[in-house]
PDB file of N, CA and C in Angstrom:
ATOM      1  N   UNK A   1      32.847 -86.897 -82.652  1.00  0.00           N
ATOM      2  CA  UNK A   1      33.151 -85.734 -81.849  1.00  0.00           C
ATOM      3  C   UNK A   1      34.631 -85.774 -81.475  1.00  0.00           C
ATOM      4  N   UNK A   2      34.786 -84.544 -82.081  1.00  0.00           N
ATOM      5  CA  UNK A   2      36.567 -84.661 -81.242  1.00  0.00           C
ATOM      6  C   UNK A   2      37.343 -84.291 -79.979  1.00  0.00           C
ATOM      7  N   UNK A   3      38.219 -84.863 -79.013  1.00  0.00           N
ATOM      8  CA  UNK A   3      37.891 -84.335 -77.910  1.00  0.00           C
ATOM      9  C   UNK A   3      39.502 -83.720 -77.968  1.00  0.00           C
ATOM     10  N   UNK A   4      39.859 -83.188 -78.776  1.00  0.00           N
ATOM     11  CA  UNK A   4      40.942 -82.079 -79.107  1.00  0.00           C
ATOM     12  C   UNK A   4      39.989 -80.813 -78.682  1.00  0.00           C
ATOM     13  N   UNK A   5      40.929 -80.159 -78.300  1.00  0.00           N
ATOM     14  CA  UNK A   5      40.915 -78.502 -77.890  1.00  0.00           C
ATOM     15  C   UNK A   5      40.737 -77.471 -78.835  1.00  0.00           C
ATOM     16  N   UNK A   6      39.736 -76.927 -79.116  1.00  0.00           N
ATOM     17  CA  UNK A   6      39.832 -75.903 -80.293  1.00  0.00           C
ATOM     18  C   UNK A   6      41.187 -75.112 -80.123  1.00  0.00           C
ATOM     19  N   UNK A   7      41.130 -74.915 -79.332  1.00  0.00           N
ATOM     20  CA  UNK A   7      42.480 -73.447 -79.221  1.00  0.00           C
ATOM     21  C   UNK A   7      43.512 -73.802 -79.081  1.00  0.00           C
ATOM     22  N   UNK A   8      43.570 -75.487 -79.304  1.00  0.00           N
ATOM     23  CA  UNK A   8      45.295 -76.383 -79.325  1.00  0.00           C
ATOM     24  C   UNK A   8      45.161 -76.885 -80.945  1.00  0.00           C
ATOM     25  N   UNK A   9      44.436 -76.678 -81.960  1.00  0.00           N
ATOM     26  CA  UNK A   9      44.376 -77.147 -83.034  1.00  0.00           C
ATOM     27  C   UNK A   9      45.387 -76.066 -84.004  1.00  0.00           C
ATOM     28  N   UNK A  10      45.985 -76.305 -85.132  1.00  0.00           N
ATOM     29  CA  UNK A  10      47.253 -75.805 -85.872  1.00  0.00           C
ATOM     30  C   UNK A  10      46.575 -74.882 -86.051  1.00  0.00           C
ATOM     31  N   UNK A  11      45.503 -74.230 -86.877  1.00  0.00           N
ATOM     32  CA  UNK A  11      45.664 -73.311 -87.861  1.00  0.00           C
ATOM     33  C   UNK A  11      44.327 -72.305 -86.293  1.00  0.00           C
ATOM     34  N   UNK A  12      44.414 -72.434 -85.250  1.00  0.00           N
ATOM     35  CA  UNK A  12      43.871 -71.754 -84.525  1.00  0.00           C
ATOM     36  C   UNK A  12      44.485 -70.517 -83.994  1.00  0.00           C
ATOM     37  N   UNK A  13      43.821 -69.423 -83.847  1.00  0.00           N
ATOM     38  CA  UNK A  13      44.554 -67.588 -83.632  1.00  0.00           C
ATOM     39  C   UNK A  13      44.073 -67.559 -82.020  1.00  0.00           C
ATOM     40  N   UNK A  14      43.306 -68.508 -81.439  1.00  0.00           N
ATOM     41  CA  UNK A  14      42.862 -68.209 -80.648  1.00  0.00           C
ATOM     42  C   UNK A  14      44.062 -68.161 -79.273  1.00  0.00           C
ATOM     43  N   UNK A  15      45.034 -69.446 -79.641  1.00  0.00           N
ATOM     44  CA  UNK A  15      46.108 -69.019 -78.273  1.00  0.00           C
ATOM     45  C   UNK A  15      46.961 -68.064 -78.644  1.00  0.00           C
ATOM     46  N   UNK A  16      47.030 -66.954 -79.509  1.00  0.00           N
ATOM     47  CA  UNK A  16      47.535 -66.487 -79.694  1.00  0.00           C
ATOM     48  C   UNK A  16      47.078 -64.905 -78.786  1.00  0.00           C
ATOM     49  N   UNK A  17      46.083 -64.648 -79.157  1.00  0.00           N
ATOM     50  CA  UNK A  17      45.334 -63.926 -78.673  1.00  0.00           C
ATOM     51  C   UNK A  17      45.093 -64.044 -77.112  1.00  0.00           C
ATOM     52  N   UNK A  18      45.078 -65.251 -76.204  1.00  0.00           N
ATOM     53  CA  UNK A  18      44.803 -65.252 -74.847  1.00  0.00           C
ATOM     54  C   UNK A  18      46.167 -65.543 -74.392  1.00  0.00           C
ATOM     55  N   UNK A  19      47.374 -64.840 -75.672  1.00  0.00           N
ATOM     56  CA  UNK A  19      48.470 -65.142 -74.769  1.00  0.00           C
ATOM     57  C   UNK A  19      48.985 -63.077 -75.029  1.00  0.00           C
ATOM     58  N   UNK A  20      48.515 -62.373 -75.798  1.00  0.00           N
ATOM     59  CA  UNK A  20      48.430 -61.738 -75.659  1.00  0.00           C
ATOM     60  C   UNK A  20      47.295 -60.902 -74.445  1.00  0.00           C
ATOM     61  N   UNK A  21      46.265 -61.535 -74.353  1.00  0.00           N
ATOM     62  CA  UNK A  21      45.416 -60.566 -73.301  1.00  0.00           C
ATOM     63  C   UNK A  21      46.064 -61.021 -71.940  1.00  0.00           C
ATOM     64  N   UNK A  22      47.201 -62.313 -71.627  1.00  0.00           N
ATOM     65  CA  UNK A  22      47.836 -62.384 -70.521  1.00  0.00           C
ATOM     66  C   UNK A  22      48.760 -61.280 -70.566  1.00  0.00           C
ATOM     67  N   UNK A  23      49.305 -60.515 -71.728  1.00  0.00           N
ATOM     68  CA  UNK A  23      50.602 -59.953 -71.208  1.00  0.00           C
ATOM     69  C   UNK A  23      50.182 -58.419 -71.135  1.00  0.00           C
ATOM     70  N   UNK A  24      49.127 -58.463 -71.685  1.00  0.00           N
ATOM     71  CA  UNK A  24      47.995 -57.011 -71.297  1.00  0.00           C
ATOM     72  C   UNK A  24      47.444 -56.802 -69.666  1.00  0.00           C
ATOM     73  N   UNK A  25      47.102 -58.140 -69.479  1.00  0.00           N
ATOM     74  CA  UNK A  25      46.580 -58.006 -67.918  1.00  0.00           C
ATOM     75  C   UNK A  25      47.919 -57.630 -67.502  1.00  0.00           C
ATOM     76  N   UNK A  26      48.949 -58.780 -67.458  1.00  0.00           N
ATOM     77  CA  UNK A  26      50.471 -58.145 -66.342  1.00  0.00           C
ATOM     78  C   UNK A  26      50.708 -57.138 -66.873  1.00  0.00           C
ATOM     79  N   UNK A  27      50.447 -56.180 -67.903  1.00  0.00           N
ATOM     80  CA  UNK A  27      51.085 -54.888 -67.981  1.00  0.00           C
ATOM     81  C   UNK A  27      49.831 -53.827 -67.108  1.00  0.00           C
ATOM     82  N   UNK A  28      48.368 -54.063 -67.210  1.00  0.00           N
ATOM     83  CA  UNK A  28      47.564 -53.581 -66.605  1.00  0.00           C
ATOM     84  C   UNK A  28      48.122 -53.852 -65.034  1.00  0.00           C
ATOM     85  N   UNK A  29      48.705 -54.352 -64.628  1.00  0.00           N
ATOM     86  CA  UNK A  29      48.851 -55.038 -63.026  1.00  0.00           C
ATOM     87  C   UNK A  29      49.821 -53.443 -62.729  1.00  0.00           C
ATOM     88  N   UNK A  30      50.504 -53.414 -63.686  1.00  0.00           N
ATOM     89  CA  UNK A  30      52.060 -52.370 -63.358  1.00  0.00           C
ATOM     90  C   UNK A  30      51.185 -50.858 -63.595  1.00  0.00           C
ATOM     91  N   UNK A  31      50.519 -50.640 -64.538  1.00  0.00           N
ATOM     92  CA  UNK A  31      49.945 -49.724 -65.158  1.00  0.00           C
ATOM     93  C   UNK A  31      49.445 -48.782 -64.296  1.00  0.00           C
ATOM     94  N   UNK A  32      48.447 -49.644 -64.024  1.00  0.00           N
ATOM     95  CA  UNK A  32      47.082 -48.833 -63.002  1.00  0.00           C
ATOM     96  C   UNK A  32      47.505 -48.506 -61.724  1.00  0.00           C
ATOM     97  N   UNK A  33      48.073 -49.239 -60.881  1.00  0.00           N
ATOM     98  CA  UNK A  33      48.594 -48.359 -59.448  1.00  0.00           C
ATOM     99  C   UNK A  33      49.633 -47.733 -59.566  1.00  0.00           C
ATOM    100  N   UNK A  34      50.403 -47.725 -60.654  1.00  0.00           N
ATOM    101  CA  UNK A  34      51.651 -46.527 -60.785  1.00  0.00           C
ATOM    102  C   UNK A  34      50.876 -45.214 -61.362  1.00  0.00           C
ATOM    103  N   UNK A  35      49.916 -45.646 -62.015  1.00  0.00           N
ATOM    104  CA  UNK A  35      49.469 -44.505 -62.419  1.00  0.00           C
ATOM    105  C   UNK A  35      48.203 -43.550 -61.689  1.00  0.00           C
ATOM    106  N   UNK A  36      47.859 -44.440 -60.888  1.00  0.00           N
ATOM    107  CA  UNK A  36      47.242 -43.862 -59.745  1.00  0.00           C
ATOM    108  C   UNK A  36      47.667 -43.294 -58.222  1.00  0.00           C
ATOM    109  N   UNK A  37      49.042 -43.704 -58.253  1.00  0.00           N
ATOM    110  CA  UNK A  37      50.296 -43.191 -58.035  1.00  0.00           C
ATOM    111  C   UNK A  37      50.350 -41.727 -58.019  1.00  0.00           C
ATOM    112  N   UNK A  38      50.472 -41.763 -59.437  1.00  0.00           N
ATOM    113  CA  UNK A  38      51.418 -40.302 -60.400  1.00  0.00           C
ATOM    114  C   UNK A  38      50.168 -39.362 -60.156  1.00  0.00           C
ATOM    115  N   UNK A  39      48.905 -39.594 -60.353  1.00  0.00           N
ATOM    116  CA  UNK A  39      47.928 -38.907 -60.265  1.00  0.00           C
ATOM    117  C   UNK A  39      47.278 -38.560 -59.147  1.00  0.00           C
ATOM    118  N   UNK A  40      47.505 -38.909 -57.772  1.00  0.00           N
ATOM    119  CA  UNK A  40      47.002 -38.636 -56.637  1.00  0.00           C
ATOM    120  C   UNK A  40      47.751 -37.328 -56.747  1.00  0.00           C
ATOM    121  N   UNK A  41      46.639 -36.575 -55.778  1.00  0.00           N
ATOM    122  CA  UNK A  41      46.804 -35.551 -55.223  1.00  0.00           C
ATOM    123  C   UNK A  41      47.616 -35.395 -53.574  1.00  0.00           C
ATOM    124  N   UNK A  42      48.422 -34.542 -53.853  1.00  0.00           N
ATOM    125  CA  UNK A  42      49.156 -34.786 -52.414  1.00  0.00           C
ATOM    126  C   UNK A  42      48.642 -34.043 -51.460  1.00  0.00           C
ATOM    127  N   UNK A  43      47.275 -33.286 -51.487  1.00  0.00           N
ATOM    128  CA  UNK A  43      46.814 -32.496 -49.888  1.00  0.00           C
ATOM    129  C   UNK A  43      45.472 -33.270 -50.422  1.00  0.00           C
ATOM    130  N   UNK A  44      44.781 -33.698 -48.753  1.00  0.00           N
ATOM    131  CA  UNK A  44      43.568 -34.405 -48.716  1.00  0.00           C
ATOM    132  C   UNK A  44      42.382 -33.205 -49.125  1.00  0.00           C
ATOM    133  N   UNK A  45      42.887 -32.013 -49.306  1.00  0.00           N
ATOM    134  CA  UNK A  45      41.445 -30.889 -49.398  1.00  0.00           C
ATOM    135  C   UNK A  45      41.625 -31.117 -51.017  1.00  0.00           C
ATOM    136  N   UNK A  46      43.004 -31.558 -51.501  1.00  0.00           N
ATOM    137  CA  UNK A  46      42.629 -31.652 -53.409  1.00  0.00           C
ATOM    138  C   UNK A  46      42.174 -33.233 -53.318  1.00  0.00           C
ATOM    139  N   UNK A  47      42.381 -33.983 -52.809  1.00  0.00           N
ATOM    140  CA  UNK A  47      41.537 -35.117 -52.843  1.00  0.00           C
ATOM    141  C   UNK A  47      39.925 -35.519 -52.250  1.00  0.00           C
ATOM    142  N   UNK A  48      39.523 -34.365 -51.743  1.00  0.00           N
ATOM    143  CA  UNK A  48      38.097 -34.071 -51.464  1.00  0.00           C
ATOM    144  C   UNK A  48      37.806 -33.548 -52.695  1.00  0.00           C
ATOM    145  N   UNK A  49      38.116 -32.680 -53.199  1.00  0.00           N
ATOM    146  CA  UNK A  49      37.557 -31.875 -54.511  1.00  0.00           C
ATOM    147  C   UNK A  49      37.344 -33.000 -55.706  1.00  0.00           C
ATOM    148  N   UNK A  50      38.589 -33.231 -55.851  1.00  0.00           N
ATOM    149  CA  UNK A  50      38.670 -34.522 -57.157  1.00  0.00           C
ATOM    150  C   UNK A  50      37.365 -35.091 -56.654  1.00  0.00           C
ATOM    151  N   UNK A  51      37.508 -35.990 -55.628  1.00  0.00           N
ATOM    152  CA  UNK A  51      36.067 -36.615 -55.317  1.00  0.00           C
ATOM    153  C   UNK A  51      34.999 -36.311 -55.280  1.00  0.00           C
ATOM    154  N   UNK A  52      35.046 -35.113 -54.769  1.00  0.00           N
ATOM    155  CA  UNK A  52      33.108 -35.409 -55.499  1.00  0.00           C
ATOM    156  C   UNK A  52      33.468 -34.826 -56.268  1.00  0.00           C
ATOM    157  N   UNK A  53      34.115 -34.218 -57.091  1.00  0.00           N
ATOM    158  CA  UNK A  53      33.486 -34.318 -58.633  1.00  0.00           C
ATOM    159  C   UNK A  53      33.553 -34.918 -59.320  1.00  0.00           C
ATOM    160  N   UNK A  54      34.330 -36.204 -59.096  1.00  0.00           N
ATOM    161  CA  UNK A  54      34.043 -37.570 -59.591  1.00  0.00           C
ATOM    162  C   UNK A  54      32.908 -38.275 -59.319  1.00  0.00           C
ATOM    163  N   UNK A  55      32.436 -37.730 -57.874  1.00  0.00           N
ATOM    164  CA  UNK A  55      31.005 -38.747 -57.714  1.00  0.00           C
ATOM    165  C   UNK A  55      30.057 -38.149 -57.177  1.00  0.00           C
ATOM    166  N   UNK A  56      30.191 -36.758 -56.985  1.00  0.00           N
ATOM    167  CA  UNK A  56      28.959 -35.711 -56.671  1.00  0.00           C
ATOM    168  C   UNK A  56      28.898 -36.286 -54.846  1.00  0.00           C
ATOM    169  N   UNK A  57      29.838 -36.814 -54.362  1.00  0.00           N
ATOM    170  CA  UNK A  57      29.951 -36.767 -53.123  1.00  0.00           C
ATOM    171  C   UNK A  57      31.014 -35.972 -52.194  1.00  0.00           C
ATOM    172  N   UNK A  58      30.492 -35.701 -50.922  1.00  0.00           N
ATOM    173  CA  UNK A  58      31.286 -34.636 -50.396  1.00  0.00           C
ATOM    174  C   UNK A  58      32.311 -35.013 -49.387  1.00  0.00           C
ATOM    175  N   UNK A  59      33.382 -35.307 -49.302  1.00  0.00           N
ATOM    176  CA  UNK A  59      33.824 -36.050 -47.999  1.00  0.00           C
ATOM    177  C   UNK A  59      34.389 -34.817 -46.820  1.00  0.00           C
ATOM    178  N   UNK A  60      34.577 -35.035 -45.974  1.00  0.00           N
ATOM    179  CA  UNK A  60      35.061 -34.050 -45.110  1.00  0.00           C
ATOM    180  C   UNK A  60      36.821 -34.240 -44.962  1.00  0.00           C
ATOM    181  N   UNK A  61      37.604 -33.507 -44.764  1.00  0.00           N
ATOM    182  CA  UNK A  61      39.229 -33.051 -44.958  1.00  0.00           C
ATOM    183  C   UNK A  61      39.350 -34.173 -43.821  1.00  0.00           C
ATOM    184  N   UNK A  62      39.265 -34.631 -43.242  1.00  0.00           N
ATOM    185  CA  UNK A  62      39.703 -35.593 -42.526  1.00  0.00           C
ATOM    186  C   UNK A  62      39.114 -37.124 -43.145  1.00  0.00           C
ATOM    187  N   UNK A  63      38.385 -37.247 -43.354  1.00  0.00           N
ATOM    188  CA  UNK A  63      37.654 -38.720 -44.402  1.00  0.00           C
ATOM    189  C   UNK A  63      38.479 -38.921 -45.772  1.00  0.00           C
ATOM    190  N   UNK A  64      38.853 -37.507 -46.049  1.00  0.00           N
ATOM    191  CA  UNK A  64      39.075 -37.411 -47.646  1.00  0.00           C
ATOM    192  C   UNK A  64      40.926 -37.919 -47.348  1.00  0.00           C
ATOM    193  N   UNK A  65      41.205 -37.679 -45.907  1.00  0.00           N
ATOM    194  CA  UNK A  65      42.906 -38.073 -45.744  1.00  0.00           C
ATOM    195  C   UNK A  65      43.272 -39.184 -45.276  1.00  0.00           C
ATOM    196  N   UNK A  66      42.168 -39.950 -45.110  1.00  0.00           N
ATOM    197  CA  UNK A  66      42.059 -41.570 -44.678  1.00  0.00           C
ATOM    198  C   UNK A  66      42.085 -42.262 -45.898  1.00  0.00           C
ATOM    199  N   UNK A  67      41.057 -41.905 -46.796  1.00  0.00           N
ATOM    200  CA  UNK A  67      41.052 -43.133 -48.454  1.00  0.00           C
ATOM    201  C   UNK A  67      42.131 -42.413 -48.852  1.00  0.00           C
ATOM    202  N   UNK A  68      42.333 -41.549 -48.597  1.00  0.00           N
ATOM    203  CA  UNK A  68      43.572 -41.180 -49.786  1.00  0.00           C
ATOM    204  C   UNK A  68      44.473 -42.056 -49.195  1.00  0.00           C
ATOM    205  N   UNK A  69      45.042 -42.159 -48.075  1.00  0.00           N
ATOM    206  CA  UNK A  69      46.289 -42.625 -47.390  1.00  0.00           C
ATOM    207  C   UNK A  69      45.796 -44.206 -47.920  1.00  0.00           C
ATOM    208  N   UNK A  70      44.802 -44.798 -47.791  1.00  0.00           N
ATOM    209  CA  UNK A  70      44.298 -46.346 -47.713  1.00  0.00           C
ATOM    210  C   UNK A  70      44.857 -46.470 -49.334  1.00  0.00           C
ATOM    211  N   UNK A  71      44.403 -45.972 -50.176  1.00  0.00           N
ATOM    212  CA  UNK A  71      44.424 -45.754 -51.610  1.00  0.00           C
ATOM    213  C   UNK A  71      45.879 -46.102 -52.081  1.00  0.00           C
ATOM    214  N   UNK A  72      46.990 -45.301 -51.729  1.00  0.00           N
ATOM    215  CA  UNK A  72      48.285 -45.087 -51.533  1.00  0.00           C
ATOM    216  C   UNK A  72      48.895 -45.901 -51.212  1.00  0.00           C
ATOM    217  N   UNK A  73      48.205 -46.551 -49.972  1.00  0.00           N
ATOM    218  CA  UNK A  73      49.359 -48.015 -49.163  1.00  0.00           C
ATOM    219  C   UNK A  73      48.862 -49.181 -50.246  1.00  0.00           C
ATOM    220  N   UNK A  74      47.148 -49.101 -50.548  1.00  0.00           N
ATOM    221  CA  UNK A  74      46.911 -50.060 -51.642  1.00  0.00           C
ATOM    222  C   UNK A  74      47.456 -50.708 -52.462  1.00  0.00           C
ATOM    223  N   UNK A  75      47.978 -49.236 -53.306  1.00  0.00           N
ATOM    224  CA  UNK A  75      48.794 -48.592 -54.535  1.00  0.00           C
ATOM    225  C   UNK A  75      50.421 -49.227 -55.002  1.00  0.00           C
ATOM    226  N   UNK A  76      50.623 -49.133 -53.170  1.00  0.00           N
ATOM    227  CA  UNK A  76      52.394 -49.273 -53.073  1.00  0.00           C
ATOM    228  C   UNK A  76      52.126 -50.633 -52.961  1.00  0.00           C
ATOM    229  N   UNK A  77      51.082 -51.715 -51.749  1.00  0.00           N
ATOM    230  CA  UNK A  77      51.347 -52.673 -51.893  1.00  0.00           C
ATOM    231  C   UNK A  77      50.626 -53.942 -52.968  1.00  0.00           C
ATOM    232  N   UNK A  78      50.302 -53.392 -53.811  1.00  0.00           N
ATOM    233  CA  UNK A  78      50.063 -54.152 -55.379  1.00  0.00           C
ATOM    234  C   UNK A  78      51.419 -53.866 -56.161  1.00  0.00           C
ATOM    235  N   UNK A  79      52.195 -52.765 -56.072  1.00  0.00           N
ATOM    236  CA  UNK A  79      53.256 -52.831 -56.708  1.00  0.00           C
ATOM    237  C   UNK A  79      54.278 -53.546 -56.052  1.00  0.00           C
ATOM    238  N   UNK A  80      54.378 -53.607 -55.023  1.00  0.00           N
ATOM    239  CA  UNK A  80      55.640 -54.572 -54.216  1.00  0.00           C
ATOM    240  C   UNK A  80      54.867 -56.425 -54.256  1.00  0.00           C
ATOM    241  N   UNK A  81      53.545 -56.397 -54.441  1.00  0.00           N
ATOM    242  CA  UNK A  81      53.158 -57.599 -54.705  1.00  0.00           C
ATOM    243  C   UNK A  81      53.773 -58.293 -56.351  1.00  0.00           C
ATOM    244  N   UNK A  82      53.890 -57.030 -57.139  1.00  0.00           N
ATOM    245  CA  UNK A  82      53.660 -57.168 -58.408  1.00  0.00           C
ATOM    246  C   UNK A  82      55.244 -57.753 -58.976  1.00  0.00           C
ATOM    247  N   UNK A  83      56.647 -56.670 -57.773  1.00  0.00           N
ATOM    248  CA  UNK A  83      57.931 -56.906 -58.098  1.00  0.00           C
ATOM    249  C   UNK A  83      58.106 -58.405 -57.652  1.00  0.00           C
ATOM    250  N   UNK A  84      57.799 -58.821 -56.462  1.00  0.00           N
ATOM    251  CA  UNK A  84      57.910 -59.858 -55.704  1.00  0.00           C
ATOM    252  C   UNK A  84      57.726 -61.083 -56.675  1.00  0.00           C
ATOM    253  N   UNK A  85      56.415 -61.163 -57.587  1.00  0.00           N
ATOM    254  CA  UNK A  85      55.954 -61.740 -58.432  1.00  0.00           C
ATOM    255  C   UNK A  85      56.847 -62.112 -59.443  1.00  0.00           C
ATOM    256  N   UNK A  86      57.348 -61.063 -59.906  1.00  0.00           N
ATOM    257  CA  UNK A  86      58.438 -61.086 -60.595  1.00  0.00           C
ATOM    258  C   UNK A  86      59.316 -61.288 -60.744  1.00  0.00           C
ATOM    259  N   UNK A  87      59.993 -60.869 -59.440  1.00  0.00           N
ATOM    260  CA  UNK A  87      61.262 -61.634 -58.782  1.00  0.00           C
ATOM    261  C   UNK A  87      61.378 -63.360 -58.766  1.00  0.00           C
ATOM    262  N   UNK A  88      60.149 -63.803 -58.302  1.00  0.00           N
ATOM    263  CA  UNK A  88      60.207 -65.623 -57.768  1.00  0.00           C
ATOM    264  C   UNK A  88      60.193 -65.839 -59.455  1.00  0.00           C
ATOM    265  N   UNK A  89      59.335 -65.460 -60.378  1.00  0.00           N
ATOM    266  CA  UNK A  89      59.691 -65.642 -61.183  1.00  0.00           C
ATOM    267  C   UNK A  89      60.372 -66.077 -62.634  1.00  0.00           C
ATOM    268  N   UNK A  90      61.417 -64.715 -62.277  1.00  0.00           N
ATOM    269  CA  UNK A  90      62.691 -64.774 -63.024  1.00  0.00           C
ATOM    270  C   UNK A  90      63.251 -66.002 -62.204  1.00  0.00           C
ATOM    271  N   UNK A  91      63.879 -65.969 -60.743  1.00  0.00           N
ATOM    272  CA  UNK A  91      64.134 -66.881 -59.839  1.00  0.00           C
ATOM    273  C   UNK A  91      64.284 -67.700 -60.192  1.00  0.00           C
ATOM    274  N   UNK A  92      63.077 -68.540 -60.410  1.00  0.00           N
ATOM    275  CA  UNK A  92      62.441 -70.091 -60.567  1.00  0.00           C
ATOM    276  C   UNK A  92      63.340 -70.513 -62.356  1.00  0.00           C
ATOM    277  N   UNK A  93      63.285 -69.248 -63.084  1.00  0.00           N
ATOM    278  CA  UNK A  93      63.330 -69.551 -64.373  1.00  0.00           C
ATOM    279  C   UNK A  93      65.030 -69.672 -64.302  1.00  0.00           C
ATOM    280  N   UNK A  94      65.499 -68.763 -63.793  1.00  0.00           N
ATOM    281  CA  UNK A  94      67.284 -68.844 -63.504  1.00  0.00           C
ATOM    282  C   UNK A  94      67.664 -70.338 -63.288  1.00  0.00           C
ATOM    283  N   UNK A  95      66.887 -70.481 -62.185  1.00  0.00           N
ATOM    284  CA  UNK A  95      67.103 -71.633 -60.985  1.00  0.00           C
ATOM    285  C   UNK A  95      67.469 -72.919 -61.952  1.00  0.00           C
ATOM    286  N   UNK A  96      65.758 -73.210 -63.157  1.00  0.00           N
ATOM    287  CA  UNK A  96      65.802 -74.435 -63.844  1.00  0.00           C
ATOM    288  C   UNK A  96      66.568 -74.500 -64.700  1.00  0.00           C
ATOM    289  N   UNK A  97      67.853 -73.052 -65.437  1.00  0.00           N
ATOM    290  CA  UNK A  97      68.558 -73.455 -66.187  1.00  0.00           C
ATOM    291  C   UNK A  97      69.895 -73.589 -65.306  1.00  0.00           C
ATOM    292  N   UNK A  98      70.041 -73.653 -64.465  1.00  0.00           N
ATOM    293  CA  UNK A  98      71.106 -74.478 -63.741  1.00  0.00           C
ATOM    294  C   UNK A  98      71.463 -75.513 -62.838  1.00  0.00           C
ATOM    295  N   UNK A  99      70.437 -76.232 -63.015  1.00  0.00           N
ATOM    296  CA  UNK A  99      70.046 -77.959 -62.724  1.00  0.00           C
ATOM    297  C   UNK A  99      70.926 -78.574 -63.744  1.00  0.00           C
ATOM    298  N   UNK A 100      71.437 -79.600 -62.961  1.00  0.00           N
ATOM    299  CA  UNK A 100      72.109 -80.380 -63.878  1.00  0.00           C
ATOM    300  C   UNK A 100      71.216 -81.742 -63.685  1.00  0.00           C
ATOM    301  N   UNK A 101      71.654 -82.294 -64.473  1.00  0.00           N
ATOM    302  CA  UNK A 101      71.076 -83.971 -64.168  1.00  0.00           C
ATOM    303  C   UNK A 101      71.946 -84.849 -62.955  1.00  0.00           C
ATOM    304  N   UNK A 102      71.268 -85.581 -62.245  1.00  0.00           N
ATOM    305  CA  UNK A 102      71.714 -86.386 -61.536  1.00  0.00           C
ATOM    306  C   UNK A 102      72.723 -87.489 -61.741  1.00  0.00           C
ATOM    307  N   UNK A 103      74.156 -87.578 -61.255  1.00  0.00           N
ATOM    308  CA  UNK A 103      74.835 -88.214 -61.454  1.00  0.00           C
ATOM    309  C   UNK A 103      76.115 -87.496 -62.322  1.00  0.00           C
ATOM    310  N   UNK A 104      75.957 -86.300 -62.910  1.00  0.00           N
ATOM    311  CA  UNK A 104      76.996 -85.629 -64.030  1.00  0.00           C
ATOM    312  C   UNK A 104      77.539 -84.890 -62.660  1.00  0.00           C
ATOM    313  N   UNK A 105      79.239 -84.306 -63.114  1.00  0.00           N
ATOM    314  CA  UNK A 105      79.517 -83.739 -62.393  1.00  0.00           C
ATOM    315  C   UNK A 105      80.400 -82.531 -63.674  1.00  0.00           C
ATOM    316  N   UNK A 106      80.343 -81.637 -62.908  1.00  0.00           N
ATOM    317  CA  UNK A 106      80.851 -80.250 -63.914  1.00  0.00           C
ATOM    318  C   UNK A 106      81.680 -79.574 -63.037  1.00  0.00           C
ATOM    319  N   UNK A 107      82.368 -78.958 -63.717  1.00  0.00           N
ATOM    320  CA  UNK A 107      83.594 -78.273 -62.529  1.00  0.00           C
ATOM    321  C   UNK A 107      83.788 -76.719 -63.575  1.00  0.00           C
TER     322      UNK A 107
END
């Protein structure tokens, strides 16, 4: 029995593929609340309508201007989670190419 990794073996497609469905999820991360974003409705009486006819439920103009608003701050703060993310990041990646080794000095 071998206790090698299928998906670390040479002629395997498989990390190839779960390094693609990683860069699908982070593009899904950016995707979906910008685009739920772009698609909200900006008066809560068009966001009652959309709704139930998305779910055959009825909300009242004041209910329907609460999820919308909740929806929205959601929206904005998955995307400021998402830059932030991004930011430490790049950061971290900047950061390790300008370490020097201990003891060298550069001018």
């Amino acid at each position: 029995m071998s206790k090698t990794c299928p998906c670390k073996q040479p002629g395997s497609s498989r990390g190839a593929s779960a390094k693609f469905g990683r860069h699908l999820w982070l593009a899904a991360q950016w995707i979906l609340p910008g685009s739920i974003l772009a698609l909200m409705p900006k008066c809560p009486l068009c966001f009652a309508a959309y709704f139930s006819l998305a779910t055959g439920v009825g909300l009242s103009v004041g209910a329907a201007g609460t999820i919308r608003s909740a929806i929205l701050w959601l929206c904005i703060g998955v995307c400021i989670w998402c830059a932030l993310r991004l930011t430490k990041r790049w950061y971290v990646k900047t950061s390790r190419r300008n370490v020097h080794p201990i003891g060298t000095i550069h001018e």
